[in-house]
N, C-alpha and C. Protein backbone atom coordinates (compact mmCIF):
# COMPACT_ATOMS: atom_id res chain seq x y z
N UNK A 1 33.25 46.08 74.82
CA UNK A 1 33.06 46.61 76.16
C UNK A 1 32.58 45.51 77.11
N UNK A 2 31.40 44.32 76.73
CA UNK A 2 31.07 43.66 77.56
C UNK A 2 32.24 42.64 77.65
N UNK A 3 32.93 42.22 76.63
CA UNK A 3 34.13 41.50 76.81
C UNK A 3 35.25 41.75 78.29
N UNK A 4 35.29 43.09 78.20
CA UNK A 4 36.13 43.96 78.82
C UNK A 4 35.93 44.15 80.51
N UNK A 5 34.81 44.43 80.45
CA UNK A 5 34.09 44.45 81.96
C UNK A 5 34.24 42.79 82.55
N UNK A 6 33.49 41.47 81.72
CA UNK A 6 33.81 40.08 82.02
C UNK A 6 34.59 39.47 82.23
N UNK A 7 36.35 40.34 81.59
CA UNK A 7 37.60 40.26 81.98
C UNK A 7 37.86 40.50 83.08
N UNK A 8 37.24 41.76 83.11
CA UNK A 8 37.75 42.80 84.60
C UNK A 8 36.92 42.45 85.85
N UNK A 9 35.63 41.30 85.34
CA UNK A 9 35.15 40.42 87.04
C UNK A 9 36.16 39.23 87.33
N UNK A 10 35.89 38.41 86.00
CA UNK A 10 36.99 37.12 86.66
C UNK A 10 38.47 37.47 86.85
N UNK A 11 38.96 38.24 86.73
CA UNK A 11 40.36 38.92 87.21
C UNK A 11 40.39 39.20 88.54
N UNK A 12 39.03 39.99 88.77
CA UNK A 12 38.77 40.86 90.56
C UNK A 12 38.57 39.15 91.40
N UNK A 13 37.69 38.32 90.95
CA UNK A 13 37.49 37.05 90.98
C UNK A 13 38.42 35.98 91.56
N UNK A 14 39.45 35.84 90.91
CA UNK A 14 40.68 35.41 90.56
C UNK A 14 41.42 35.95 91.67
N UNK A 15 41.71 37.51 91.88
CA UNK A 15 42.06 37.82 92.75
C UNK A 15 41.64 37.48 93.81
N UNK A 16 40.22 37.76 94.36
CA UNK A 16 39.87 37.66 95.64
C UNK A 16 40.00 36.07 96.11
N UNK A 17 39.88 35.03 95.02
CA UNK A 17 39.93 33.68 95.39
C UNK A 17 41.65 33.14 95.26
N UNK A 18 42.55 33.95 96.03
CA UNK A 18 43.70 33.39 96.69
C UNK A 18 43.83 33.24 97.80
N UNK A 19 44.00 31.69 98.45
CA UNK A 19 43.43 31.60 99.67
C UNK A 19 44.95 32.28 100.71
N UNK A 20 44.76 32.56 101.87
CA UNK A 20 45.89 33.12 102.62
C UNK A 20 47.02 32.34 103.07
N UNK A 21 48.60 32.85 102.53
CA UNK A 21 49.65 32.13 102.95
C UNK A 21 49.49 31.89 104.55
N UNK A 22 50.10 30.43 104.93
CA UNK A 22 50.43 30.15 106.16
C UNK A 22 51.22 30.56 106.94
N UNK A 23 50.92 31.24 108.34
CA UNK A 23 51.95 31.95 108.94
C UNK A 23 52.68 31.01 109.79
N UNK A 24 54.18 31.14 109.14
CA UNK A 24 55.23 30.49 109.89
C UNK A 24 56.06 30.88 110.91
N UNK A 25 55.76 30.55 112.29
CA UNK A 25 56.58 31.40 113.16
C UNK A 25 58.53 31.08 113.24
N UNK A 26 58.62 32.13 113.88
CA UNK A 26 60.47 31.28 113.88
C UNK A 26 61.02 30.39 115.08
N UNK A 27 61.38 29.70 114.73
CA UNK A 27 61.49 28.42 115.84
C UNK A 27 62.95 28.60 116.15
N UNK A 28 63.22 28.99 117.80
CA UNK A 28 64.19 29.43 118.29
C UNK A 28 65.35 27.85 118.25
N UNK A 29 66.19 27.99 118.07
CA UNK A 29 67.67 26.81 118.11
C UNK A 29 67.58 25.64 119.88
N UNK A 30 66.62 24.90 119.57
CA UNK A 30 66.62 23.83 120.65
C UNK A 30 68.36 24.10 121.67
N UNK A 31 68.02 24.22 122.80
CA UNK A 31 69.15 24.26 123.86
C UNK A 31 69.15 23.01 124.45
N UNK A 32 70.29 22.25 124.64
CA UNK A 32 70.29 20.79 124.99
C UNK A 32 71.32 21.19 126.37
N UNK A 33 71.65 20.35 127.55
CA UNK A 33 72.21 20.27 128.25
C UNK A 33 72.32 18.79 128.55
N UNK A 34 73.64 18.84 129.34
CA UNK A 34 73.87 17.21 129.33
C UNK A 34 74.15 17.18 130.91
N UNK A 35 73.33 16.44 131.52
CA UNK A 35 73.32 16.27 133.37
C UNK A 35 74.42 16.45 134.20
N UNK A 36 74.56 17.53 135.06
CA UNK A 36 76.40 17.22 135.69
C UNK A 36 76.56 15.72 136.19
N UNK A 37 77.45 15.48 136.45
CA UNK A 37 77.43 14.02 136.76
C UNK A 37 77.91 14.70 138.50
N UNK A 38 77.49 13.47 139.24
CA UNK A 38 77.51 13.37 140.85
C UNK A 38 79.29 13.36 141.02
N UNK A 39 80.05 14.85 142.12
CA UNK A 39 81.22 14.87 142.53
C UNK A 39 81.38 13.59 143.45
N UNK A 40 82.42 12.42 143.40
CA UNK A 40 83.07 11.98 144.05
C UNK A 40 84.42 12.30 144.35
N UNK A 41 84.63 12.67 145.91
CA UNK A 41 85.89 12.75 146.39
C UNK A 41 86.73 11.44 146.42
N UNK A 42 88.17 11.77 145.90
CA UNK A 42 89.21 11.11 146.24
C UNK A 42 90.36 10.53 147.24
N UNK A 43 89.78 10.10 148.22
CA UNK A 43 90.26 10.21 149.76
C UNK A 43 91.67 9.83 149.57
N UNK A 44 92.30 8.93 149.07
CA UNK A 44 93.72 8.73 148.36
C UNK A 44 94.95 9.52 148.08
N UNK A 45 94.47 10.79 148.11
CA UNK A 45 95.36 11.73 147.90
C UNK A 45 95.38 12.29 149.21
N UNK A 46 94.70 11.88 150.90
CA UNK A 46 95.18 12.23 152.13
C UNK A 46 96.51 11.64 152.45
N UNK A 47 96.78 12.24 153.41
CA UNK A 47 98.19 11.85 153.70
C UNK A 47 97.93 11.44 155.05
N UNK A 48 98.41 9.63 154.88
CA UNK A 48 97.85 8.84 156.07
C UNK A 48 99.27 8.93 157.04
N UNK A 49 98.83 8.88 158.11
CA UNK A 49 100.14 8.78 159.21
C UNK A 49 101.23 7.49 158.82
N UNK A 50 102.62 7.93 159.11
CA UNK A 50 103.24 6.94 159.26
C UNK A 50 103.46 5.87 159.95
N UNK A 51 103.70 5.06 159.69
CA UNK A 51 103.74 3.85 160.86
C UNK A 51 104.95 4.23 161.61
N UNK A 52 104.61 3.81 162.86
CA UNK A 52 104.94 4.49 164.63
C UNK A 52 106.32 3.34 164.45
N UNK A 53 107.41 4.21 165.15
CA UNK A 53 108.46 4.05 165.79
C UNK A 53 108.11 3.19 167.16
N UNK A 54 107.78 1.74 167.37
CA UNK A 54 107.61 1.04 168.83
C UNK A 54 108.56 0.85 169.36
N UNK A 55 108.32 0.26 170.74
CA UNK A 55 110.00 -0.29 171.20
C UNK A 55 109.25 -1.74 171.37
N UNK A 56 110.43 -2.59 171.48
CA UNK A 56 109.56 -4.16 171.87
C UNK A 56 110.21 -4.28 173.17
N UNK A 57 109.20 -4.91 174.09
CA UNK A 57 109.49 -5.09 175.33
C UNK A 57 108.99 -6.82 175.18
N UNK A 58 109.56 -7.29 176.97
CA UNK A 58 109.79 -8.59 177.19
C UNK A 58 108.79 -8.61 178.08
N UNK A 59 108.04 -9.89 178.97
CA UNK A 59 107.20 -10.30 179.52
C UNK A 59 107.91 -9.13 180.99
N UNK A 60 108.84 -9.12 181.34
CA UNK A 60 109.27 -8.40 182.49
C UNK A 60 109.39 -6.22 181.86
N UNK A 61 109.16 -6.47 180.97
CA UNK A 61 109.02 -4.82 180.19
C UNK A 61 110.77 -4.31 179.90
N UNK A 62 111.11 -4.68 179.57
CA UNK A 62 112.85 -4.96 179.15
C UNK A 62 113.00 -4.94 177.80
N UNK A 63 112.92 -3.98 177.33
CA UNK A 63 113.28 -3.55 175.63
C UNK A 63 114.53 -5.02 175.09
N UNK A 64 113.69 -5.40 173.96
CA UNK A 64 114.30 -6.39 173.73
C UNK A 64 115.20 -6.36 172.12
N UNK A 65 116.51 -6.52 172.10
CA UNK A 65 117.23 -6.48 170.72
C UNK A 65 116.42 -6.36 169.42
N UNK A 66 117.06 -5.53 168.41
CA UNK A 66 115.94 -6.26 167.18
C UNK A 66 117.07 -7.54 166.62
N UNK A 67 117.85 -8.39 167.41
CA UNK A 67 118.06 -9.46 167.22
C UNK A 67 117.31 -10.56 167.48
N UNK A 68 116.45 -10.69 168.48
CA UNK A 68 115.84 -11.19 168.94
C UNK A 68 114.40 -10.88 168.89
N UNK A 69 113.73 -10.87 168.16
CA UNK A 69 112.37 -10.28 168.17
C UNK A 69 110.93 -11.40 168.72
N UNK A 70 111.38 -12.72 168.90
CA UNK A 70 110.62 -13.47 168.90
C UNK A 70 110.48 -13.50 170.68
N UNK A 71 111.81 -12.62 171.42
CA UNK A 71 111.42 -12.41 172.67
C UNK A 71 110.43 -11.62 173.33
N UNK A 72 110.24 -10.74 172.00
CA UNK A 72 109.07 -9.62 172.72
C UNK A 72 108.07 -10.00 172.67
N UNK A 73 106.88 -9.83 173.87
CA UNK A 73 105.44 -9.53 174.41
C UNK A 73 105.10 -8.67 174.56
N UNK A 74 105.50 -7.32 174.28
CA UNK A 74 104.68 -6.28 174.05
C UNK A 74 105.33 -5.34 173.29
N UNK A 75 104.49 -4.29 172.56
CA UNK A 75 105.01 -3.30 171.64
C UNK A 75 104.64 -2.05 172.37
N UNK A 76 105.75 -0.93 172.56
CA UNK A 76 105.23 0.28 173.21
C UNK A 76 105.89 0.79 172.46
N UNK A 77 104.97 2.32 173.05
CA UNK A 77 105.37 3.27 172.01
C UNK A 77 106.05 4.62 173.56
N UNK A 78 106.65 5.46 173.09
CA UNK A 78 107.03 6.42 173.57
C UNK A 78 105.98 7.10 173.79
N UNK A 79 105.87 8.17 174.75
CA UNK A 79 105.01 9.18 175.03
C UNK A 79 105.37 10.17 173.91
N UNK A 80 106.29 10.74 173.63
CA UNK A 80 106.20 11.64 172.43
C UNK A 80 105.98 10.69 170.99
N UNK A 81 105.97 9.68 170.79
CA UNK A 81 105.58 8.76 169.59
C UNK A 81 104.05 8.97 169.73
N UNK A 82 103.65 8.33 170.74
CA UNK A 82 102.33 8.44 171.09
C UNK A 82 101.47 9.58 171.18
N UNK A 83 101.86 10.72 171.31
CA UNK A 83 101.66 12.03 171.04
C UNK A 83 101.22 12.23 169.45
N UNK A 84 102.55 12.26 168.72
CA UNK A 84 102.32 12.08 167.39
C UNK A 84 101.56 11.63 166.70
N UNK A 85 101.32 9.79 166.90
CA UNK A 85 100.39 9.47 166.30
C UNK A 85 98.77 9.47 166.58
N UNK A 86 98.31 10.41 167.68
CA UNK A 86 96.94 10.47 168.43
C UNK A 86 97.12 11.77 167.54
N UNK A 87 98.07 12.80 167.24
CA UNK A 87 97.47 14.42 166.71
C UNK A 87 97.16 14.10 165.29
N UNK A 88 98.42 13.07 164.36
CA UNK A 88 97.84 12.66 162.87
C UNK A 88 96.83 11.93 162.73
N UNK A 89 96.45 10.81 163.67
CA UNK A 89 95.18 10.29 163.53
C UNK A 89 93.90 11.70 163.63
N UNK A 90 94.26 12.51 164.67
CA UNK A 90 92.97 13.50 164.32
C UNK A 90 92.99 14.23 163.59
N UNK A 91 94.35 14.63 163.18
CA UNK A 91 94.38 15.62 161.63
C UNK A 91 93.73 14.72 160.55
N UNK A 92 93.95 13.27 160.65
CA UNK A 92 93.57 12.65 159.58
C UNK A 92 91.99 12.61 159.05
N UNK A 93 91.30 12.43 160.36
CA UNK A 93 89.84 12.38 160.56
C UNK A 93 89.49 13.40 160.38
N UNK A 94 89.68 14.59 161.11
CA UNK A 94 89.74 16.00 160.74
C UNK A 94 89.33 16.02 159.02
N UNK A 95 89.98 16.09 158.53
CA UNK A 95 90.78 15.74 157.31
C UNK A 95 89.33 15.36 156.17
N UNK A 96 89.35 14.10 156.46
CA UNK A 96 88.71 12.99 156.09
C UNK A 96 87.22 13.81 156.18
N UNK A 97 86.79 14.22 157.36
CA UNK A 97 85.31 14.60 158.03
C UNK A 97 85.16 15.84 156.86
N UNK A 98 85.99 16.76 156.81
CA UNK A 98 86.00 18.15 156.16
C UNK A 98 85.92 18.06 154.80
N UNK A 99 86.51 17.08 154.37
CA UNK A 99 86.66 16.79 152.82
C UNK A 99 84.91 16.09 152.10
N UNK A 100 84.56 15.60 153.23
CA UNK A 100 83.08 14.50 152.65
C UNK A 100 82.36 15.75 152.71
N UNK A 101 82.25 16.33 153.79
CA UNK A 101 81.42 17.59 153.76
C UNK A 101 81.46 18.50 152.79
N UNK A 102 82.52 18.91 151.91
CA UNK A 102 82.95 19.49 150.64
C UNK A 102 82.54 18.43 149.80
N UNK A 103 82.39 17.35 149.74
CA UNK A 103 81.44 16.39 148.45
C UNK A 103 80.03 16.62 148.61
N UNK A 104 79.69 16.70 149.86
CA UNK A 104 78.35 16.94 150.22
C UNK A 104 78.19 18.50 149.46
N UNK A 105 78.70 19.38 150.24
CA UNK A 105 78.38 21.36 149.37
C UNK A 105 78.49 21.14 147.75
N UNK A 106 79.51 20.20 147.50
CA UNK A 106 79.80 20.16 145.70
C UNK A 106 78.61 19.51 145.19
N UNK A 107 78.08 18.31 145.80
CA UNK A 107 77.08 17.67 144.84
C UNK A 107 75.93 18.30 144.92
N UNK A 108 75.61 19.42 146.20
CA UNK A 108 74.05 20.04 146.51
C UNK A 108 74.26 21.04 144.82
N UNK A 109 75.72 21.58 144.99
CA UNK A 109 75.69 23.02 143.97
C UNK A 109 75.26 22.35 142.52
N UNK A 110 75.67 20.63 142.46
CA UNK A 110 75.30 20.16 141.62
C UNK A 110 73.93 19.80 140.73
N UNK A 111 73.22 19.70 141.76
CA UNK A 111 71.88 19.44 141.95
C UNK A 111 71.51 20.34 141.66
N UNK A 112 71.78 21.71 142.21
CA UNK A 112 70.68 22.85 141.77
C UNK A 112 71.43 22.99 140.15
N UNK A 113 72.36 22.88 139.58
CA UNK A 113 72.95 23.35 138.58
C UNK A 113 71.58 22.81 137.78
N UNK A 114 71.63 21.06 138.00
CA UNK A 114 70.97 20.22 137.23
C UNK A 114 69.42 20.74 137.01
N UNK A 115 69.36 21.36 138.15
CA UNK A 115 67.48 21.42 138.35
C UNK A 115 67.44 22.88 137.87
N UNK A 116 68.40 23.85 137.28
CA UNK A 116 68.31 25.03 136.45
C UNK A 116 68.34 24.64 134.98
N UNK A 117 69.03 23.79 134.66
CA UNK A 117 69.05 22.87 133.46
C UNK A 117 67.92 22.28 132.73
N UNK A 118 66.95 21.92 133.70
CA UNK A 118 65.64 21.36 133.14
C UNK A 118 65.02 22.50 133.43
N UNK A 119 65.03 23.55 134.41
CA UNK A 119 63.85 24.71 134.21
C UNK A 119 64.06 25.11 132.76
N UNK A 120 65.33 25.49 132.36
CA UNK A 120 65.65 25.95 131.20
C UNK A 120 64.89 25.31 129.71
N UNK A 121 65.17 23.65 130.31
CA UNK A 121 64.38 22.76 129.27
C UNK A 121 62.94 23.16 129.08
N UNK A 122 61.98 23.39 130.67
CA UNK A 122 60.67 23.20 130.65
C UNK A 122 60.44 24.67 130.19
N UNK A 123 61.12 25.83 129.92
CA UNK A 123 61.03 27.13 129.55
C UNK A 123 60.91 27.11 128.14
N UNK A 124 61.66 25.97 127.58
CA UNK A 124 62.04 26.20 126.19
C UNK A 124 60.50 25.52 125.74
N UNK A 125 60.39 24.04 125.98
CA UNK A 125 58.89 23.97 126.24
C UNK A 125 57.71 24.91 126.19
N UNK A 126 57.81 25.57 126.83
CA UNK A 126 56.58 26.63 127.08
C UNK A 126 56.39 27.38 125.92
N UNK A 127 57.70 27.95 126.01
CA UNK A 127 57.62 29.14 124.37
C UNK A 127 57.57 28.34 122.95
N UNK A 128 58.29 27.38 122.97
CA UNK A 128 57.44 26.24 121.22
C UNK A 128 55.62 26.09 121.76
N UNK A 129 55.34 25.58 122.97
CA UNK A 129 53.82 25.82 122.47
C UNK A 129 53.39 26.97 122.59
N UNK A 130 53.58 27.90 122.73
CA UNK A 130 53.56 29.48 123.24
C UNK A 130 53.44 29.73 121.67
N UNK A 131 54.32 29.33 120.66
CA UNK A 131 55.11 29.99 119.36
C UNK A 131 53.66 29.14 118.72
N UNK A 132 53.65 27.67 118.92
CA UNK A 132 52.59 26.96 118.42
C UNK A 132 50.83 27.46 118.36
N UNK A 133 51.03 27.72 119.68
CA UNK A 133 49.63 28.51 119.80
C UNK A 133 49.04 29.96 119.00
N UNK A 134 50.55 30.48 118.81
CA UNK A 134 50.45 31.57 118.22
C UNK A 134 50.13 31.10 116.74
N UNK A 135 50.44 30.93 116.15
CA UNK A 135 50.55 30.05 114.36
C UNK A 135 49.34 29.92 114.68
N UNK A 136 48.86 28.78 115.49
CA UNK A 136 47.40 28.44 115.16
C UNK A 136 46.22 29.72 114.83
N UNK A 137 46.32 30.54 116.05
CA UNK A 137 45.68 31.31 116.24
C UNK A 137 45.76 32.42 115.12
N UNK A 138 46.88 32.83 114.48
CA UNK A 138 47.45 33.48 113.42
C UNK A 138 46.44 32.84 112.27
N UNK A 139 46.76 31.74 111.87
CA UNK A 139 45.99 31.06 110.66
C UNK A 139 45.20 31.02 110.82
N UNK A 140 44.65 30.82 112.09
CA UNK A 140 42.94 31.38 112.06
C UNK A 140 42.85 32.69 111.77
N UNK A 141 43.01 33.22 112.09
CA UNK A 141 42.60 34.84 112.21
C UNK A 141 42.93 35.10 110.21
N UNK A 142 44.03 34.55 110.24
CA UNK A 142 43.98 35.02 108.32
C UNK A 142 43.24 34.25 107.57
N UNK A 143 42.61 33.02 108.04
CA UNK A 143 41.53 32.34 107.43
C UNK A 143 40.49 32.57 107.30
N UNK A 144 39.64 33.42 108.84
CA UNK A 144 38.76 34.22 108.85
C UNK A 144 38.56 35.51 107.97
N UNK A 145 40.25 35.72 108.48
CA UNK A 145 39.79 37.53 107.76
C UNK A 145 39.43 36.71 105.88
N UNK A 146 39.96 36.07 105.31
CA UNK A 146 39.96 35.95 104.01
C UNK A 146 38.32 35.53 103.82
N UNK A 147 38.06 34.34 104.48
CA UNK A 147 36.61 34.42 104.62
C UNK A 147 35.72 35.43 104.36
N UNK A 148 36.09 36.37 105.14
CA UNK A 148 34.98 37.48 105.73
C UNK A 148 35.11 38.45 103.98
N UNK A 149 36.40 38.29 103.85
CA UNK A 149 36.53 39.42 102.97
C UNK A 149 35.61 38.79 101.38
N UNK A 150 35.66 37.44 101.24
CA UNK A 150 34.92 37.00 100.30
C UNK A 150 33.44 37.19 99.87
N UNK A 151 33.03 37.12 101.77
CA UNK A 151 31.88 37.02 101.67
C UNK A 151 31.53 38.72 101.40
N UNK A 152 32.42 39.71 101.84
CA UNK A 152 32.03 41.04 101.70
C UNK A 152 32.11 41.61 99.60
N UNK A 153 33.23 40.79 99.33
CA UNK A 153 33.28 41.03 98.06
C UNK A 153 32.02 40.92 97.38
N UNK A 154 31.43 39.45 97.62
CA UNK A 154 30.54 38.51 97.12
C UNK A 154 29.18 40.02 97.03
N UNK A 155 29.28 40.26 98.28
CA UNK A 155 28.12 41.00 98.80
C UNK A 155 28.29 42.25 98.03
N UNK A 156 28.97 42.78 97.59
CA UNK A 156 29.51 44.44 96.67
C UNK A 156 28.99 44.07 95.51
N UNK A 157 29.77 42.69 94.69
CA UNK A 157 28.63 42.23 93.28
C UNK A 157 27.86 42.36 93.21
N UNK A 158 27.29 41.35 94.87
CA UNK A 158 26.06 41.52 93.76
C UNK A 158 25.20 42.74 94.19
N UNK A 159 25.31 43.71 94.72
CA UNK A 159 24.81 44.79 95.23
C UNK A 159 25.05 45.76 93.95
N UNK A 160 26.14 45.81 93.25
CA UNK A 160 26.38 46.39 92.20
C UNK A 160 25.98 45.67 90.65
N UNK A 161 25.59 44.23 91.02
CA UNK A 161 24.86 44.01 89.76
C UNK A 161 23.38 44.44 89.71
N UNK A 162 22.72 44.34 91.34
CA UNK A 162 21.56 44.88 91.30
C UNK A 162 21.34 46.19 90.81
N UNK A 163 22.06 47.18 91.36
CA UNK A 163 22.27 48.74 91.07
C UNK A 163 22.29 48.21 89.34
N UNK A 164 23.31 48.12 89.10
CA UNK A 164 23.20 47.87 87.13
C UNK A 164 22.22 47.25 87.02
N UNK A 165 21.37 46.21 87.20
CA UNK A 165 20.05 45.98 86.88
C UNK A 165 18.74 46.42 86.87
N UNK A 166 18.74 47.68 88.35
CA UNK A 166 17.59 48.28 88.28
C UNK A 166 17.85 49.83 87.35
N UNK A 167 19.34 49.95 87.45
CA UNK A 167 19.54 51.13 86.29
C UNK A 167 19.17 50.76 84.91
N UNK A 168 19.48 49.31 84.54
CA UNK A 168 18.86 48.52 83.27
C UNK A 168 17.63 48.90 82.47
N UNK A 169 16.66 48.31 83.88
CA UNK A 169 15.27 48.04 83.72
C UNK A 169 14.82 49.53 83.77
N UNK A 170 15.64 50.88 84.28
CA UNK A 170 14.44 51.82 84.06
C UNK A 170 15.39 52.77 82.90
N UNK A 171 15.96 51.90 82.25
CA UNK A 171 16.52 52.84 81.07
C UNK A 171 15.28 52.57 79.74
């Protein structure tokens, strides 16, 4: 019987002295993003005016052969030539002005894309030490509780060896 009971402390013993598994939280799949890169427009693909139809004129304004080209002193253009190339030069600019301004709207949308990209990063941030803090605080709390519970065990022994001892002494 006393065999039996000395079994049945270092067993309870044994039991109570397993210290508490570590709590492992789950660590969400790292999200990576890779920076948009800055829109450059391709101005190359506008369609530049053609070169103007002139007439060559002579020191007296006398349209001169294209046999003779070394007679002309001045290059004119027609009033409807001249027409033409003043409306494609402003379609061109036009053109040109409207298109940078669309690099400008594309690279702002870019920018914010980028700067949702790192909130996302500094979010992911937050919740690993968020997840971290938690664990810690977790393993404390099951380190304590195991603590506490030792010391309560500890305290039942020997409260119950006393009880068996003063039942002992007045048998």
């Amino acid at each position: 019987m006393r065999k039996f009971i000395i079994t049945l402390v270092c067993i309870i013993a044994l039991l109570y002295g397993c210290a508490p598994s570590e709590y492992k939280p789950y660590v969400p799949p790292k999200v990576e993003f890779e920076k948009t890169e800055k829109y450059i427009l391709d101005l190359s693909a506008l369609q530049k005016p053609d070169k103007p139809n002139y007439v060559a004129l002579d020191k007296d304004f006398q349209p001169v052969t294209a046999e003779n080209p070394g007679q002309a002193a001045y290059l004119a253009f027609t009033r409807d030539e001249f027409k033409k190339i003043m409306a494609l030069s402003a379609s061109y600019n036009a053109q040109r002005e409207l298109l940078t301004d669309h690099e400008d709207l594309v690279n702002v949308y870019i920018a914010e894309i980028n700067a949702l990209k790192e909130l996302v990063a500094l979010r992911e941030q937050i919740i690993l030490q968020y997840i971290e803090l938690y664990a810690m605080s977790e393993n404390a709390y099951r380190q304590e509780r195991y603590e506490h519970k030792w010391d309560n065990a500890e305290n039942k022994i020997v409260q119950v060896l006393m009880m068996a001892g003063i039942v002992l002494l007045m048998l």
